[in-house]
PDB file of N, CA and C in Angstrom:
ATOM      1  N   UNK A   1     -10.852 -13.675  31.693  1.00  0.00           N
ATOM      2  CA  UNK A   1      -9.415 -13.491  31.630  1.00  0.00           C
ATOM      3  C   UNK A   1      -8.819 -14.203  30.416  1.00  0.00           C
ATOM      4  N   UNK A   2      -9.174 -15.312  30.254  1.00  0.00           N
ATOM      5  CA  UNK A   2      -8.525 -16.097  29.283  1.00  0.00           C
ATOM      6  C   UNK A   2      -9.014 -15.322  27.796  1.00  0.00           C
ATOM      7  N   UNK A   3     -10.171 -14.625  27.493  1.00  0.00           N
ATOM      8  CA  UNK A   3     -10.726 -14.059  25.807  1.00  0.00           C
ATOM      9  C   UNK A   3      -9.579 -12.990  26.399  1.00  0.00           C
ATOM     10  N   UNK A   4      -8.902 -12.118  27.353  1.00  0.00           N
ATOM     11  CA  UNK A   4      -8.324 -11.169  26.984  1.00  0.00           C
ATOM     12  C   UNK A   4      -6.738 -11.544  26.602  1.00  0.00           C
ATOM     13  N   UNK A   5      -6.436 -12.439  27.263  1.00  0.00           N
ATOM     14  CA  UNK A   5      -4.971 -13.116  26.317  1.00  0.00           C
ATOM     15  C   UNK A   5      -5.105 -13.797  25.150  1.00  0.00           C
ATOM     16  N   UNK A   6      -6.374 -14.478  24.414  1.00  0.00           N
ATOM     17  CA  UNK A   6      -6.304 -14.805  23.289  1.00  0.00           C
ATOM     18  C   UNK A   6      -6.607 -13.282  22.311  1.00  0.00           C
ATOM     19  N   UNK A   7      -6.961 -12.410  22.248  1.00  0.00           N
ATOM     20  CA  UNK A   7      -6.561 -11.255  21.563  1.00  0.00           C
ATOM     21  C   UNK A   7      -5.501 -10.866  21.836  1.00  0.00           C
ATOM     22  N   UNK A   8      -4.491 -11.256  22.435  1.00  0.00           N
ATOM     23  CA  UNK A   8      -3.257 -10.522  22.680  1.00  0.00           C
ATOM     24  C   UNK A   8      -2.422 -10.771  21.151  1.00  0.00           C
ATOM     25  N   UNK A   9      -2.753 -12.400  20.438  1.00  0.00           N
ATOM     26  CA  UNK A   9      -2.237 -12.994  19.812  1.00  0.00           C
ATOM     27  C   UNK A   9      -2.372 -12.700  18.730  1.00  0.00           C
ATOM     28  N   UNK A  10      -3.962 -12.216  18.627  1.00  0.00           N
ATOM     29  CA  UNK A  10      -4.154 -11.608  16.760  1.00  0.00           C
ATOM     30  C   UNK A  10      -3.741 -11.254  15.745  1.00  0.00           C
ATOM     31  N   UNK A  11      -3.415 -12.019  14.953  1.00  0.00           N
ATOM     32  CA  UNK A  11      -2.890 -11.224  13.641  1.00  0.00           C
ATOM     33  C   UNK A  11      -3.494 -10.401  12.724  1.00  0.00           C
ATOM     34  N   UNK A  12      -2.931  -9.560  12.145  1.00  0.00           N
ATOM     35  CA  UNK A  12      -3.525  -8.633  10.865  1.00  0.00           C
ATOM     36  C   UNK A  12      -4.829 -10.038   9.791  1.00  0.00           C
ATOM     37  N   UNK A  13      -4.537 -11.169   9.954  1.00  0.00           N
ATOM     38  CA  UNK A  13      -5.315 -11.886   8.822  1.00  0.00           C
ATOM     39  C   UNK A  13      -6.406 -12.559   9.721  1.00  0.00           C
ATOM     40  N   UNK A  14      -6.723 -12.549  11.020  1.00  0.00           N
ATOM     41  CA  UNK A  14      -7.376 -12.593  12.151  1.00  0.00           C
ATOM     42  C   UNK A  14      -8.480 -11.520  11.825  1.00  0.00           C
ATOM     43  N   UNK A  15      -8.266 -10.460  11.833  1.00  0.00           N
ATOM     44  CA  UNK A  15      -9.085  -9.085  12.073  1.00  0.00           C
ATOM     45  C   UNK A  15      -9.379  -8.508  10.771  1.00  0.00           C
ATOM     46  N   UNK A  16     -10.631  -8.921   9.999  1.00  0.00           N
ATOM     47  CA  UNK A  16     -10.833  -8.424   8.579  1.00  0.00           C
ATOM     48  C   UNK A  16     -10.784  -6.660   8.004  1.00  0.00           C
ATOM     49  N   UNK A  17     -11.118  -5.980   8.955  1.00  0.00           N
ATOM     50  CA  UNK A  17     -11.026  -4.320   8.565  1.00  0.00           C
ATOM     51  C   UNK A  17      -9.453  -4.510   7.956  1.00  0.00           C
ATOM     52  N   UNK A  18      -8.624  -4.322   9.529  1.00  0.00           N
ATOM     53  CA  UNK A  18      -7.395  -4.332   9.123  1.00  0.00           C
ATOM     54  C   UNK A  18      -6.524  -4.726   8.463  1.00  0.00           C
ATOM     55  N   UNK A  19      -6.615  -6.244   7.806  1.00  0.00           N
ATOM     56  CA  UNK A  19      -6.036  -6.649   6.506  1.00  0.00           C
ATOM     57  C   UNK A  19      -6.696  -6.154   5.561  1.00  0.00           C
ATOM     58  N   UNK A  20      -7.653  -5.685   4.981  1.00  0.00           N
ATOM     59  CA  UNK A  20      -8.472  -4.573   3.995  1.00  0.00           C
ATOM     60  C   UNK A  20      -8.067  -3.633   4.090  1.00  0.00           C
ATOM     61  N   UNK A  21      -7.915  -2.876   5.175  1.00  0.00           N
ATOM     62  CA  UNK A  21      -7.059  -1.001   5.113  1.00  0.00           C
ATOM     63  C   UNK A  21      -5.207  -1.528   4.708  1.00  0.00           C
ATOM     64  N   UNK A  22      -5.091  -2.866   5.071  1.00  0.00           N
ATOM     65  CA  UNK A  22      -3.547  -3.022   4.829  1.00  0.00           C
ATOM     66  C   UNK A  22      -3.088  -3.015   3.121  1.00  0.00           C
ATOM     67  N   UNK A  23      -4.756  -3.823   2.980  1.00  0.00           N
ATOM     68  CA  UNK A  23      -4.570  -3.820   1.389  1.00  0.00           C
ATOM     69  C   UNK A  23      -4.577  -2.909   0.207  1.00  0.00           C
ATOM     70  N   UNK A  24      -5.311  -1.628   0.872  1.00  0.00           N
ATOM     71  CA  UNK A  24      -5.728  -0.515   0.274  1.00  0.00           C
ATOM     72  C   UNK A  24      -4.968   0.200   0.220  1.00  0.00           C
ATOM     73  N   UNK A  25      -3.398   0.234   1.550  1.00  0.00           N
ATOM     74  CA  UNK A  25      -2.225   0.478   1.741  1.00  0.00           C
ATOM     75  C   UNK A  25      -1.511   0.103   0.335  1.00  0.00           C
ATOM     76  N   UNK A  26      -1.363  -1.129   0.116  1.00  0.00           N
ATOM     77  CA  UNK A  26      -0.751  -1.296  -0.747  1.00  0.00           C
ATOM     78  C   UNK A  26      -1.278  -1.204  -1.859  1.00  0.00           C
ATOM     79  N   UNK A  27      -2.121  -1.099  -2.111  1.00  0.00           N
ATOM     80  CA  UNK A  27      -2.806  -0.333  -3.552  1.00  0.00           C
ATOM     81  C   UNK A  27      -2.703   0.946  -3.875  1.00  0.00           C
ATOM     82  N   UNK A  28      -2.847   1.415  -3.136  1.00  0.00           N
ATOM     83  CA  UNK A  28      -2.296   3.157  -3.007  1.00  0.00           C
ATOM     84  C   UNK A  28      -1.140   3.288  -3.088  1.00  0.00           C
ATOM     85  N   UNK A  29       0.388   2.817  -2.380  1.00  0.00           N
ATOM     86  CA  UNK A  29       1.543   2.539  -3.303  1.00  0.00           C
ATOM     87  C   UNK A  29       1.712   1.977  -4.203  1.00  0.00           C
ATOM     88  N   UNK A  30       1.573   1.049  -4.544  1.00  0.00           N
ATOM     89  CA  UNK A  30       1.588   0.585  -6.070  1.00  0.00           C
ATOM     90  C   UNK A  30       1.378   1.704  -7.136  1.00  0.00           C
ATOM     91  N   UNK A  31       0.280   2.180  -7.301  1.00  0.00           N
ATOM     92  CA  UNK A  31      -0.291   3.085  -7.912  1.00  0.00           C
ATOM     93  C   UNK A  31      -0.190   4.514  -7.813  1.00  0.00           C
ATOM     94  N   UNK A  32       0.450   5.070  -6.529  1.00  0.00           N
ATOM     95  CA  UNK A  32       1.231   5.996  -6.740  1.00  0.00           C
ATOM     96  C   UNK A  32       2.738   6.156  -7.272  1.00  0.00           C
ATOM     97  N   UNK A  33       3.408   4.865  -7.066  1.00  0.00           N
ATOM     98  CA  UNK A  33       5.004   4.721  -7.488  1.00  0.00           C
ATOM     99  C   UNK A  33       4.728   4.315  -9.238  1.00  0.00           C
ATOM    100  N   UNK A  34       3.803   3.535  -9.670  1.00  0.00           N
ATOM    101  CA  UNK A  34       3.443   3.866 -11.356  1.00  0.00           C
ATOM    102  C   UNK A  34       3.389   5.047 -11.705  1.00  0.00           C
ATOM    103  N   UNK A  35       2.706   6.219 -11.011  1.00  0.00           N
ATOM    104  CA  UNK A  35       2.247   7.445 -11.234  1.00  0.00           C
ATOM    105  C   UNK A  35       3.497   8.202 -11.251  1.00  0.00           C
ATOM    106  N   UNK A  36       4.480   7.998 -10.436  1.00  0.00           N
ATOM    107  CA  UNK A  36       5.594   8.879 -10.368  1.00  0.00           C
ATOM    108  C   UNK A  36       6.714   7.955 -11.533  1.00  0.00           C
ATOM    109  N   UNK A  37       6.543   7.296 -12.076  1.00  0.00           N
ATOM    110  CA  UNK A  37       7.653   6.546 -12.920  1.00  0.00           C
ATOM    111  C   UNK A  37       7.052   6.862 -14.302  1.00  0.00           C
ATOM    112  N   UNK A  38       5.638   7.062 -14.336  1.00  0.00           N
ATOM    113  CA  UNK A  38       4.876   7.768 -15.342  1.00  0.00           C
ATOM    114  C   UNK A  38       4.983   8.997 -15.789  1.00  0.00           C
ATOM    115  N   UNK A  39       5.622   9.690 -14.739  1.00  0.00           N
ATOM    116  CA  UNK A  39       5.812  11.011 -14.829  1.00  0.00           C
ATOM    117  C   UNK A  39       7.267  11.818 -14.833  1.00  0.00           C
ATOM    118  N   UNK A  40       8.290  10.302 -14.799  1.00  0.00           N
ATOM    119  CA  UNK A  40       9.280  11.234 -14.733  1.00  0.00           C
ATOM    120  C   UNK A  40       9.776  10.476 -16.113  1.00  0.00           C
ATOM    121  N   UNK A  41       9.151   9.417 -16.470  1.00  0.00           N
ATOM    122  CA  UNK A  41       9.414   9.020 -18.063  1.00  0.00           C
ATOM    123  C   UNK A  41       8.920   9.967 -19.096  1.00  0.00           C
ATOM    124  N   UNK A  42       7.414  11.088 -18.289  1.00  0.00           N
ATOM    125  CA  UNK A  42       7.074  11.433 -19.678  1.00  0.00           C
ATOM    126  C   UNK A  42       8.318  12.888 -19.275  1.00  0.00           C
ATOM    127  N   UNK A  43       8.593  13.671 -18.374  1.00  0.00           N
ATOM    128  CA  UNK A  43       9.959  14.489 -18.103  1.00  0.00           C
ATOM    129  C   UNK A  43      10.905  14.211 -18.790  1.00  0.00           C
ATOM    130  N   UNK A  44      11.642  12.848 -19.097  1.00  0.00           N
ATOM    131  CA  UNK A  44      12.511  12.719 -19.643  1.00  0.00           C
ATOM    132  C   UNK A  44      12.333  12.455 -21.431  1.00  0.00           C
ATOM    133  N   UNK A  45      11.610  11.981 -21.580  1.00  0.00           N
ATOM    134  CA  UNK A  45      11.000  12.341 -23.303  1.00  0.00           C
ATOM    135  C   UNK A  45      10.964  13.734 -23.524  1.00  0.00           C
ATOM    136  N   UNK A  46      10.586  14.765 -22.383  1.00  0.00           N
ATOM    137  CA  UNK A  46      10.274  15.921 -23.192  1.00  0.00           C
ATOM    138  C   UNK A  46      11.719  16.685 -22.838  1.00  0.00           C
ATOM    139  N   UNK A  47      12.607  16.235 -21.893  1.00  0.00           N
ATOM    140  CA  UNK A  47      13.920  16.517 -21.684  1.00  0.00           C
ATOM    141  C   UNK A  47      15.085  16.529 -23.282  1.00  0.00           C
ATOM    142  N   UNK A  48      14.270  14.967 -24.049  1.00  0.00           N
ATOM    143  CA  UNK A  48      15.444  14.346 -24.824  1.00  0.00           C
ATOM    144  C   UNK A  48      14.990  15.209 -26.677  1.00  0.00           C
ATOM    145  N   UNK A  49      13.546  15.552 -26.335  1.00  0.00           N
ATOM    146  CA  UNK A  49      12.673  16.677 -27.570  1.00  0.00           C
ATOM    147  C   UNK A  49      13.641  17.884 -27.517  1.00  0.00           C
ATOM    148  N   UNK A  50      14.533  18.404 -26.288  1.00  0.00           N
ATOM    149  CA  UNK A  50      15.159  20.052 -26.132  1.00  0.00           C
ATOM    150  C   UNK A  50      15.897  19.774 -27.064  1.00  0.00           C
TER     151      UNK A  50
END
């Protein structure tokens, strides 16, 4: 009884998968919001060429 209330408590930095998929989370935004600021800078260069 008592190991099933000390997992009640776990945090994300407790449980190694899940702070790793959290991190990969945020690597994947990061790097998609560059990608889209990348892309609407090169839009607007070829906006300011018309």
């Amino acid at each position: 009884m008592k190991s099933r209330f000390a997992r009640i408590g776990q945090t994300a930095d407790s449980i190694p998968h899940v702070n790793q998929e959290l991190a990969m989370a945020d690597l994947a935004f990061v790097a998609t919001t560059i990608a889209v600021f990348a892309l609407v800078a090169l839009i607007a260069r070829g906006v300011t060429k018309l």
